[in-house]
PDB file of N, CA and C in Angstrom:
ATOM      1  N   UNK A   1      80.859  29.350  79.721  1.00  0.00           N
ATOM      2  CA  UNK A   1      80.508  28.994  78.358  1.00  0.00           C
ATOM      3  C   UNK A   1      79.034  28.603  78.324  1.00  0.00           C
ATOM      4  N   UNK A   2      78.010  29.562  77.411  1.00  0.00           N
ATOM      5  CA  UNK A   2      76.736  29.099  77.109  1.00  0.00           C
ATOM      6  C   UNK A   2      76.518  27.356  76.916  1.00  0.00           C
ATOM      7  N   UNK A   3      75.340  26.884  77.666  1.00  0.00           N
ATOM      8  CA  UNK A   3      75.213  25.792  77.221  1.00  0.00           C
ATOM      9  C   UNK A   3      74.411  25.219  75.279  1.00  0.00           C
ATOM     10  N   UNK A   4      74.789  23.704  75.230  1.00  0.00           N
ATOM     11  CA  UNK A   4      74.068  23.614  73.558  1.00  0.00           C
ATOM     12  C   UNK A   4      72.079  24.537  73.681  1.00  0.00           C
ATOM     13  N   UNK A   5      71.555  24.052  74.717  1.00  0.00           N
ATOM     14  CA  UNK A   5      70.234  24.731  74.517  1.00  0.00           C
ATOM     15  C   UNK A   5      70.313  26.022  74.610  1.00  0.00           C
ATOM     16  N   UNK A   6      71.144  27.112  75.061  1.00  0.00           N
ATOM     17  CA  UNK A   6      70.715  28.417  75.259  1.00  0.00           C
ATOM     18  C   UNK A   6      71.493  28.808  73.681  1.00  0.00           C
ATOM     19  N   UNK A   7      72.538  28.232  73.503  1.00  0.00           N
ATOM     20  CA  UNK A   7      72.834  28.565  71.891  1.00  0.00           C
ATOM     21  C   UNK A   7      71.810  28.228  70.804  1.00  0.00           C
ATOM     22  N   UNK A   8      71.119  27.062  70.803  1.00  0.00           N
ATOM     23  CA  UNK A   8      70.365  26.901  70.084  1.00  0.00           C
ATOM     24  C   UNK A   8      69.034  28.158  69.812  1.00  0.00           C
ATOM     25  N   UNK A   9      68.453  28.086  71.481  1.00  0.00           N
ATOM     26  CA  UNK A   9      67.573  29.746  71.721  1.00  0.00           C
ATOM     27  C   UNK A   9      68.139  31.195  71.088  1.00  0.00           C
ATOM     28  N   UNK A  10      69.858  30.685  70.944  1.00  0.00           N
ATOM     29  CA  UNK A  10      69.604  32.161  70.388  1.00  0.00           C
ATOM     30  C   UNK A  10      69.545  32.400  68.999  1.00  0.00           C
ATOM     31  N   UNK A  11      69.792  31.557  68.571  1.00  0.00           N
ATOM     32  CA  UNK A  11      69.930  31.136  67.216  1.00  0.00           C
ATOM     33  C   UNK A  11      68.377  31.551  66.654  1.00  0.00           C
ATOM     34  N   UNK A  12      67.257  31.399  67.631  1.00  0.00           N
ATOM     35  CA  UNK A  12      66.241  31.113  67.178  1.00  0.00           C
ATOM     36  C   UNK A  12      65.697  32.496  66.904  1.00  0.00           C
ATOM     37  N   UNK A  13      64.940  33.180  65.710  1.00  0.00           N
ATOM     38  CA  UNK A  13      64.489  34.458  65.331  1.00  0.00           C
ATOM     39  C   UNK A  13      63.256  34.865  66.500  1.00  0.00           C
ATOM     40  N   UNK A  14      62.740  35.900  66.746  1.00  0.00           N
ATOM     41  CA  UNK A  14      61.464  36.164  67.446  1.00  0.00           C
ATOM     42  C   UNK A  14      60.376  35.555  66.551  1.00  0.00           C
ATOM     43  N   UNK A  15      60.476  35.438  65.746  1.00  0.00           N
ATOM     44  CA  UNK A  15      59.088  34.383  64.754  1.00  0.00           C
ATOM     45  C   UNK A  15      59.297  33.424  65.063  1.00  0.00           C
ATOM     46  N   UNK A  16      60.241  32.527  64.940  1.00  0.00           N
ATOM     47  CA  UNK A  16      60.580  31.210  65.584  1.00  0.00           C
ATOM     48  C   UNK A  16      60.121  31.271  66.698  1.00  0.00           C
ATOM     49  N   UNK A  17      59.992  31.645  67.758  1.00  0.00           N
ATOM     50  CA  UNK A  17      59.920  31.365  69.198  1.00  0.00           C
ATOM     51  C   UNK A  17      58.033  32.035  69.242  1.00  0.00           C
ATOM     52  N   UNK A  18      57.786  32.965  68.444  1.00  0.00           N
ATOM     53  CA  UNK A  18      56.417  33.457  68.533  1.00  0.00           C
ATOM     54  C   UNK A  18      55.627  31.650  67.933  1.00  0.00           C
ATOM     55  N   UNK A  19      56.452  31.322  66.623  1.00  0.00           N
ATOM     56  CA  UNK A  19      55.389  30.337  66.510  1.00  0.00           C
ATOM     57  C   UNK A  19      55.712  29.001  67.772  1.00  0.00           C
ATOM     58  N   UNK A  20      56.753  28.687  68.238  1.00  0.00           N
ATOM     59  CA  UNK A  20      56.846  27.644  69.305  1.00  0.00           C
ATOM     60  C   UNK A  20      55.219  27.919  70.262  1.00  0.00           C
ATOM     61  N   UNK A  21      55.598  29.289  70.805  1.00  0.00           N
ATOM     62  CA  UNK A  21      54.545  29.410  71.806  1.00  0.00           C
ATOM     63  C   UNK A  21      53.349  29.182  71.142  1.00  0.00           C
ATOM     64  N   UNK A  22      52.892  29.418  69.788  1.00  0.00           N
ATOM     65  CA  UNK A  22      51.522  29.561  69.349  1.00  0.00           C
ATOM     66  C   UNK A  22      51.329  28.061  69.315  1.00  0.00           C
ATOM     67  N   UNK A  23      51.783  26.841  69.205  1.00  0.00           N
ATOM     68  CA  UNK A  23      52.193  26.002  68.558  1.00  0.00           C
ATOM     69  C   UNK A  23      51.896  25.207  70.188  1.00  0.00           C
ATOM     70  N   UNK A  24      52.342  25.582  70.676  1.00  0.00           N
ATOM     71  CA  UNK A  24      52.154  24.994  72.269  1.00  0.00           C
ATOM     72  C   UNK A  24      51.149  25.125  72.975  1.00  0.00           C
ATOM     73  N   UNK A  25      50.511  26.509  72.971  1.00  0.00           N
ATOM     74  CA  UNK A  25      49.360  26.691  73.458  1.00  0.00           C
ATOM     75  C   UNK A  25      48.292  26.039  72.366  1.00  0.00           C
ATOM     76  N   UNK A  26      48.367  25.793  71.136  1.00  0.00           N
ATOM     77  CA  UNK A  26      47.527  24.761  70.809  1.00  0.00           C
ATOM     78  C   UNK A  26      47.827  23.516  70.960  1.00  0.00           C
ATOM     79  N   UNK A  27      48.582  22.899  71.792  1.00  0.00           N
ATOM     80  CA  UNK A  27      48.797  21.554  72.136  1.00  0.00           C
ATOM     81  C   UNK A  27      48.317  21.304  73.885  1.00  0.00           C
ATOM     82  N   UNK A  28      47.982  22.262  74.369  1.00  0.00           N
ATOM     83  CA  UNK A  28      47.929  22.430  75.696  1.00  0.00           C
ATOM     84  C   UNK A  28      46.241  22.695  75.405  1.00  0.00           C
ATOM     85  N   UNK A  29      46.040  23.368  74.386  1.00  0.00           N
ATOM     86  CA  UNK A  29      43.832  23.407  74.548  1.00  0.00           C
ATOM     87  C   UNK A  29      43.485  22.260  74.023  1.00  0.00           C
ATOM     88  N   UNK A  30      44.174  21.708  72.784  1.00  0.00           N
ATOM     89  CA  UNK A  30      43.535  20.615  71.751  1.00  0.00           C
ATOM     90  C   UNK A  30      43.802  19.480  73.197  1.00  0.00           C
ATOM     91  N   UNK A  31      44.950  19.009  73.259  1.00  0.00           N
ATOM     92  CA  UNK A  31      45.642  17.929  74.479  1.00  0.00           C
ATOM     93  C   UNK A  31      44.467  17.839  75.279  1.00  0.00           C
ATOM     94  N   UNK A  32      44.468  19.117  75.986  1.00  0.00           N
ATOM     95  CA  UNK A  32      43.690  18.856  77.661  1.00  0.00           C
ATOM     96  C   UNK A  32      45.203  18.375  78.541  1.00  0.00           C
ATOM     97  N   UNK A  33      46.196  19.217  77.923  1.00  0.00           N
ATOM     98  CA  UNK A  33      47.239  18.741  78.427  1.00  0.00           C
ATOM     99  C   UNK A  33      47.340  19.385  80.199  1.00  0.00           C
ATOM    100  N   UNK A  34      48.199  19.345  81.553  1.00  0.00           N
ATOM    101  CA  UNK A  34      47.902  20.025  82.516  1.00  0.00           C
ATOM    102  C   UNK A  34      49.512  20.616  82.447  1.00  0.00           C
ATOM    103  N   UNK A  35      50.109  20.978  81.498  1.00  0.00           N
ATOM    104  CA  UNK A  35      51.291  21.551  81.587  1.00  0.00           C
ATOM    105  C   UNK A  35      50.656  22.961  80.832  1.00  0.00           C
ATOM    106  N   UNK A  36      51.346  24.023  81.352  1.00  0.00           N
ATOM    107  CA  UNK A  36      51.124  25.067  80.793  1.00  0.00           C
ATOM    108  C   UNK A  36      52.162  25.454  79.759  1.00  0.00           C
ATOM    109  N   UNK A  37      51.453  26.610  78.751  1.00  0.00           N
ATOM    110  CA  UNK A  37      52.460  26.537  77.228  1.00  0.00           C
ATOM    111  C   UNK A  37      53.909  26.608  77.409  1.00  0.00           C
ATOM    112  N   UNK A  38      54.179  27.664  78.380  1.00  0.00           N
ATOM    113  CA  UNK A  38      55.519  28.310  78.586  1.00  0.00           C
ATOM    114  C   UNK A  38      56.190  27.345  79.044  1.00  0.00           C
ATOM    115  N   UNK A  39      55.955  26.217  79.708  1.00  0.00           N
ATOM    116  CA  UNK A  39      56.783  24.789  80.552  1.00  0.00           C
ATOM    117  C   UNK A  39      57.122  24.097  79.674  1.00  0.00           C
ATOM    118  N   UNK A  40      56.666  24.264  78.085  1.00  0.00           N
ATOM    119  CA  UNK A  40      56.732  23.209  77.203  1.00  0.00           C
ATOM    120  C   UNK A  40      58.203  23.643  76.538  1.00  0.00           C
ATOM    121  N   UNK A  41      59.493  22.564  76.758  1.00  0.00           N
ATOM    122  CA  UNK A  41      60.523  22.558  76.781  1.00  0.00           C
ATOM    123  C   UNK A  41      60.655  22.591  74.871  1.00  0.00           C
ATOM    124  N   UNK A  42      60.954  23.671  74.738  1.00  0.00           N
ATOM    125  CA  UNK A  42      61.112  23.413  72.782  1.00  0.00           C
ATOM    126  C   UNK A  42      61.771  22.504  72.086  1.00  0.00           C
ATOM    127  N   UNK A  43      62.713  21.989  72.976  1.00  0.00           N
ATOM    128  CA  UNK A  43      63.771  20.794  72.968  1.00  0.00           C
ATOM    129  C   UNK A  43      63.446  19.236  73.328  1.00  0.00           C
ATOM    130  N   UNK A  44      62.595  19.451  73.874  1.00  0.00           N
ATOM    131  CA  UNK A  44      62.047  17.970  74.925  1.00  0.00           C
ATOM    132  C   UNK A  44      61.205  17.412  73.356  1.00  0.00           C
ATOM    133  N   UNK A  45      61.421  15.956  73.765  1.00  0.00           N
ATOM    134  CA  UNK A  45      60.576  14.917  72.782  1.00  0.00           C
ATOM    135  C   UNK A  45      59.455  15.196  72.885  1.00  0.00           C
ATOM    136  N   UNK A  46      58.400  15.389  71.736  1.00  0.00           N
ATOM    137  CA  UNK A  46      56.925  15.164  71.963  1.00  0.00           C
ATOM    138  C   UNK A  46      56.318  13.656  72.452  1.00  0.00           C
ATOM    139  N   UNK A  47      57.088  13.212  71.615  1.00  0.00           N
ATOM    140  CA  UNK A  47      56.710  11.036  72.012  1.00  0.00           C
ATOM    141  C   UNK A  47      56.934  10.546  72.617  1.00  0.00           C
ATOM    142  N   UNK A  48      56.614   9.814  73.355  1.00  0.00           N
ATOM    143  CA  UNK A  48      56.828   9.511  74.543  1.00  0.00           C
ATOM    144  C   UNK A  48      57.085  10.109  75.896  1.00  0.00           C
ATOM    145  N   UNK A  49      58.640   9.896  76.285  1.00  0.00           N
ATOM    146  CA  UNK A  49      58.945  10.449  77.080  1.00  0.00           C
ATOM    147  C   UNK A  49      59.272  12.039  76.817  1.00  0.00           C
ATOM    148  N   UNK A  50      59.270  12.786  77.497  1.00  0.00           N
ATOM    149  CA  UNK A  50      59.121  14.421  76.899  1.00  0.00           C
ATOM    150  C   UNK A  50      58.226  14.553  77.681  1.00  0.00           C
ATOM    151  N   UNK A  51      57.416  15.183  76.218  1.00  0.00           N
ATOM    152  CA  UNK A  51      55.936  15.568  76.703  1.00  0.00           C
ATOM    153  C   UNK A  51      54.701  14.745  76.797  1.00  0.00           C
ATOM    154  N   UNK A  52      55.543  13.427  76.221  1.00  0.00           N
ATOM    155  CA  UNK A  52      54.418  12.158  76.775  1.00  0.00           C
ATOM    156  C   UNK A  52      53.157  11.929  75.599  1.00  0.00           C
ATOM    157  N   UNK A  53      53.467  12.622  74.385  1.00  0.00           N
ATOM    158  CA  UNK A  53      52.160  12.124  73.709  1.00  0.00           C
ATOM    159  C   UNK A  53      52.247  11.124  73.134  1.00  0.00           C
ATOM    160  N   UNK A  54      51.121  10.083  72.726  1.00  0.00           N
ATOM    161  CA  UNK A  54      51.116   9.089  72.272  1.00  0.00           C
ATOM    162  C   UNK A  54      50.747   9.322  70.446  1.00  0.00           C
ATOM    163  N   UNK A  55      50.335   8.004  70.196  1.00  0.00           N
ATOM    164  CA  UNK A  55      50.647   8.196  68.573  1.00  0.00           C
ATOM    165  C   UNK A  55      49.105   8.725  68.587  1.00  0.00           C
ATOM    166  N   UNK A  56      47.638   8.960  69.070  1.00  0.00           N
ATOM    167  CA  UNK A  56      46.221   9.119  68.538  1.00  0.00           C
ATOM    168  C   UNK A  56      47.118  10.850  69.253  1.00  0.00           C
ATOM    169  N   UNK A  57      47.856  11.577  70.134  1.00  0.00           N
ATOM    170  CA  UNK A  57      48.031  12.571  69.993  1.00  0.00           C
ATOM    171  C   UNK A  57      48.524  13.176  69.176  1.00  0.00           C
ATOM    172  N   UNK A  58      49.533  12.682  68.491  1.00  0.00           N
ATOM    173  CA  UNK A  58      50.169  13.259  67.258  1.00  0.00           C
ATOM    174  C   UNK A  58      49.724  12.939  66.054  1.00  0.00           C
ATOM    175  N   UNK A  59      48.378  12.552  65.778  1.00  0.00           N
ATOM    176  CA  UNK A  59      47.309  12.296  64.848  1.00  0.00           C
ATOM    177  C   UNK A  59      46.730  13.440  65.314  1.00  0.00           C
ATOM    178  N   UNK A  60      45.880  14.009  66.205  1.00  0.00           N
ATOM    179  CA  UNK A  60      45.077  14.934  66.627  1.00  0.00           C
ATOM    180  C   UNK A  60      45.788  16.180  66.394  1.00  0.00           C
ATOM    181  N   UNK A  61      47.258  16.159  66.887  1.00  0.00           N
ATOM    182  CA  UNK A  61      48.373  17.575  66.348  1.00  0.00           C
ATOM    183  C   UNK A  61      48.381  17.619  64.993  1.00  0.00           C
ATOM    184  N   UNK A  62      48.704  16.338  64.140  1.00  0.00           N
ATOM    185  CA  UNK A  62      48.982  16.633  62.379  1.00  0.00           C
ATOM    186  C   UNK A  62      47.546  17.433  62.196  1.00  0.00           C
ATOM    187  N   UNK A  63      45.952  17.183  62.020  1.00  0.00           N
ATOM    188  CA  UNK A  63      44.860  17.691  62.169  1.00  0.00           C
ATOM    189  C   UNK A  63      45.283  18.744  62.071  1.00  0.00           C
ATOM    190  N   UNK A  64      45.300  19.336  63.542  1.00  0.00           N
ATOM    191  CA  UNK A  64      45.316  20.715  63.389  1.00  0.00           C
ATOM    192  C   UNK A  64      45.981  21.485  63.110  1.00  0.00           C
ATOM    193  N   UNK A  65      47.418  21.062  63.054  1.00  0.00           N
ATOM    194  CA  UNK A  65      48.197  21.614  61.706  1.00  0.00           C
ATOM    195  C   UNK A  65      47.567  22.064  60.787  1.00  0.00           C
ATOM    196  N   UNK A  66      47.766  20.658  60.452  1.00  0.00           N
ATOM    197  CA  UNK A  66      46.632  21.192  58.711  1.00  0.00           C
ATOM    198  C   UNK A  66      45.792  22.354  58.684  1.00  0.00           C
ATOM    199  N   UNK A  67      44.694  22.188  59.499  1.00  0.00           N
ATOM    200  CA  UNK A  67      43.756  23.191  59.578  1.00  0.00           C
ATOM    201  C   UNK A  67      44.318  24.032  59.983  1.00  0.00           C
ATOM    202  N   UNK A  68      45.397  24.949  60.926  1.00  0.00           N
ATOM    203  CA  UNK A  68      45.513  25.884  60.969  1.00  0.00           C
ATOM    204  C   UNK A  68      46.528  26.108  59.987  1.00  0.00           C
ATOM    205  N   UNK A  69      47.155  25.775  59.845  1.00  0.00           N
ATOM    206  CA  UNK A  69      48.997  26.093  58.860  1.00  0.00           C
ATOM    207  C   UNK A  69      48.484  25.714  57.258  1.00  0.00           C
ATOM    208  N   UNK A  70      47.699  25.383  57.408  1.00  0.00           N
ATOM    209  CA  UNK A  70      47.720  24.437  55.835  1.00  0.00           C
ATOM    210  C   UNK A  70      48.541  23.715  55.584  1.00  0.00           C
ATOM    211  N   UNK A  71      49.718  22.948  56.091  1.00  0.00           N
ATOM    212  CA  UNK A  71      50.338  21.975  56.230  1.00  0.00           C
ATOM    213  C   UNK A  71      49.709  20.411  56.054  1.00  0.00           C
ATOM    214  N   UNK A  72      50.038  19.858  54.889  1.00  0.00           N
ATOM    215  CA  UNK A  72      49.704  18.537  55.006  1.00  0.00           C
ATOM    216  C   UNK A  72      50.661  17.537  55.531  1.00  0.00           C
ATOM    217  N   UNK A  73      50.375  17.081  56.567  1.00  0.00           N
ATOM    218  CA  UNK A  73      51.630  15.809  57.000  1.00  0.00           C
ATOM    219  C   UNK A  73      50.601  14.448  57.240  1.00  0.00           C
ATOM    220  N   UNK A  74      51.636  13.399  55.949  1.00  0.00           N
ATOM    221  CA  UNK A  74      51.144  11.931  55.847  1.00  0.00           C
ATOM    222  C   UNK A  74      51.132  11.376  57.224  1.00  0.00           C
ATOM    223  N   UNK A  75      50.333  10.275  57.085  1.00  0.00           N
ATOM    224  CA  UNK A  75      50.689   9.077  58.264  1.00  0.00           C
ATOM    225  C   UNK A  75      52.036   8.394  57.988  1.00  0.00           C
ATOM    226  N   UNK A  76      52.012   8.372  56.454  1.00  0.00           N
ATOM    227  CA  UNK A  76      53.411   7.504  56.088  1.00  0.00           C
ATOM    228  C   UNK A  76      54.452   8.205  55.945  1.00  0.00           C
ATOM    229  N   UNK A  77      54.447   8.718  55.931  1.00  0.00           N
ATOM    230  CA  UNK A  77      55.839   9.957  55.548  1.00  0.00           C
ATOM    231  C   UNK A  77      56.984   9.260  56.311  1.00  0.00           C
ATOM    232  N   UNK A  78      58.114   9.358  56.019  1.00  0.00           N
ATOM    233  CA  UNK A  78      59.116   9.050  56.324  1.00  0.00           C
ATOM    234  C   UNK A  78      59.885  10.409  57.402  1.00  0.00           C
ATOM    235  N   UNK A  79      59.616  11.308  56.927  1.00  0.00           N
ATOM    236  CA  UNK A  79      60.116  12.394  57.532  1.00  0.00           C
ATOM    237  C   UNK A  79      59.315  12.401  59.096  1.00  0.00           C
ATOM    238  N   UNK A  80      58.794  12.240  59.396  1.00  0.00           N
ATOM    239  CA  UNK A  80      57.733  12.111  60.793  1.00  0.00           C
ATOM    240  C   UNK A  80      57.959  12.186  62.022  1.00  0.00           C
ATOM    241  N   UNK A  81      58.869  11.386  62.254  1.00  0.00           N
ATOM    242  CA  UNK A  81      59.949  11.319  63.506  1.00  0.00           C
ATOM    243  C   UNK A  81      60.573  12.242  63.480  1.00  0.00           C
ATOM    244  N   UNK A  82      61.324  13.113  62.316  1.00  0.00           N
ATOM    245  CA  UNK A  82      62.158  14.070  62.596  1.00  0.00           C
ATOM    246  C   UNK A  82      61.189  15.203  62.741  1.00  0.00           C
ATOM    247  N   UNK A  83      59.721  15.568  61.956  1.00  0.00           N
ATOM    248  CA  UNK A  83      58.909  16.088  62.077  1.00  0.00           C
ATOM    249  C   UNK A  83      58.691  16.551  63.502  1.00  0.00           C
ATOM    250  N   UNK A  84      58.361  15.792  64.239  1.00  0.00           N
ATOM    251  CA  UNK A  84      57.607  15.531  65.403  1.00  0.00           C
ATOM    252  C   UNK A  84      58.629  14.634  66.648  1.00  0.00           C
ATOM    253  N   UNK A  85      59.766  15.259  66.393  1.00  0.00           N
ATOM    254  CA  UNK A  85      61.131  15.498  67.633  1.00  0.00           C
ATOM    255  C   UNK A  85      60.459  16.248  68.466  1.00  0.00           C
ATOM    256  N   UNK A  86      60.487  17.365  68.390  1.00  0.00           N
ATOM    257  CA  UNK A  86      60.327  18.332  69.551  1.00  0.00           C
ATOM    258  C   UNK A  86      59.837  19.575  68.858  1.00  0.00           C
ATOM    259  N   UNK A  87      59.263  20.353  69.278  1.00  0.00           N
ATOM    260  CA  UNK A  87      57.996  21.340  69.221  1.00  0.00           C
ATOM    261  C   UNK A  87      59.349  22.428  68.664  1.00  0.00           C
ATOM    262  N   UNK A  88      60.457  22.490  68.547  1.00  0.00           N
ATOM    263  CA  UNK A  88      61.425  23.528  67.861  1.00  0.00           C
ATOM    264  C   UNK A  88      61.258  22.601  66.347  1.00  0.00           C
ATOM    265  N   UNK A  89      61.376  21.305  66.250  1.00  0.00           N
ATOM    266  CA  UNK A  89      61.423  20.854  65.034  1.00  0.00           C
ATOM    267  C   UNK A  89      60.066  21.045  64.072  1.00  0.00           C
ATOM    268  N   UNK A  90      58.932  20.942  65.093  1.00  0.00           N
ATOM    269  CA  UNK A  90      57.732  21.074  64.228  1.00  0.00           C
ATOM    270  C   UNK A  90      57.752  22.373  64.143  1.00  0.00           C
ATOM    271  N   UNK A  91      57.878  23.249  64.553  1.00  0.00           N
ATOM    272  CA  UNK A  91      57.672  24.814  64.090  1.00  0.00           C
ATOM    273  C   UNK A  91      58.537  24.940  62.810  1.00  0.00           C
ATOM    274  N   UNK A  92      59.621  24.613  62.809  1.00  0.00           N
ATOM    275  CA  UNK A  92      60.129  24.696  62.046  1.00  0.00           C
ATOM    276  C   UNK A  92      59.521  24.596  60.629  1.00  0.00           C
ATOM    277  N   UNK A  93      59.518  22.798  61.082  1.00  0.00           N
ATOM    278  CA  UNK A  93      58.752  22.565  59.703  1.00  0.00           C
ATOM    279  C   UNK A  93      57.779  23.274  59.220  1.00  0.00           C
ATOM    280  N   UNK A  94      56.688  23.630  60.438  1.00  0.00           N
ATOM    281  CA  UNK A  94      55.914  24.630  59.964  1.00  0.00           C
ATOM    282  C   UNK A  94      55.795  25.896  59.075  1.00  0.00           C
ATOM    283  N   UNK A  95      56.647  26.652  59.742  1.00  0.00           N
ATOM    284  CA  UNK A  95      57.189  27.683  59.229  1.00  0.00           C
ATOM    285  C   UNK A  95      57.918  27.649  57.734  1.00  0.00           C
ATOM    286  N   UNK A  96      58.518  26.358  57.328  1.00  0.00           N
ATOM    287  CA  UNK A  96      58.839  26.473  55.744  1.00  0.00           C
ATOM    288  C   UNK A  96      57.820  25.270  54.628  1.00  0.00           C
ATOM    289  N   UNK A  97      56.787  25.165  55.352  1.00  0.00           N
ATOM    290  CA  UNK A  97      55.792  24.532  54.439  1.00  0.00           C
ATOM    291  C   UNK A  97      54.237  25.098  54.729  1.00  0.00           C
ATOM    292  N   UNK A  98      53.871  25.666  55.356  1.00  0.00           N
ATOM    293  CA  UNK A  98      52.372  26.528  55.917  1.00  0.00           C
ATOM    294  C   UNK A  98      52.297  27.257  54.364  1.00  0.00           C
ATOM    295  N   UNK A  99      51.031  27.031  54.660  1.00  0.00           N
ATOM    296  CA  UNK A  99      50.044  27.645  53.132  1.00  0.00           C
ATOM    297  C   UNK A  99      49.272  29.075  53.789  1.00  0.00           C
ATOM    298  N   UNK A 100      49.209  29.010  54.857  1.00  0.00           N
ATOM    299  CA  UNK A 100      48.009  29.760  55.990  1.00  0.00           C
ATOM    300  C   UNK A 100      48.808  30.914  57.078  1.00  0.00           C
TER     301      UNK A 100
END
């Protein structure tokens, strides 16, 4: 029996997974992160433990969102945390609010 993550992967469209990777490899140039894009678990927490970013990193990620996606995401937003779960959740979001 497939496990919950490989069901979830399949679930996921080739656009979905094209933007994860695009989405990663800009977290790996902007970061100065030493993990490479493809290691970046789509599932794993961005905060903290995960992938270890802190809150001035996920200030530096909303940024370039914006600028690339046209995506505006508040500091206050309530949605944020669920935002910025894991690099499957932010694509997501991406993908149904991007202007760009």
């Amino acid at each position: 029996m497939p496990d919950k993550a490989s069901l979830i992967q399949q679930s996921a469209t080739p656009a979905d997974i094209d933007l994860q990777r695009e989405i990663a490899v800009l977290f790996v140039q902007a970061l100065n992160l030493e993990t490479a894009p493809q290691d970046i678990d789509p599932d794993a927490a961005l905060y903290g433990e995960g992938l270890g970013l802190d809150s001035i990193d996920i200030l530096e990620v909303a940024l370039i969102v914006s600028k690339k996606y046209g995506v505006q995401l508040r500091a206050d937003s309530q949605e944020n945390h669920n935002i910025f779960r894991s690099l499957r959740h932010l694509a997501s979001y991406i993908a149904t609010q991007r202007t760009k």
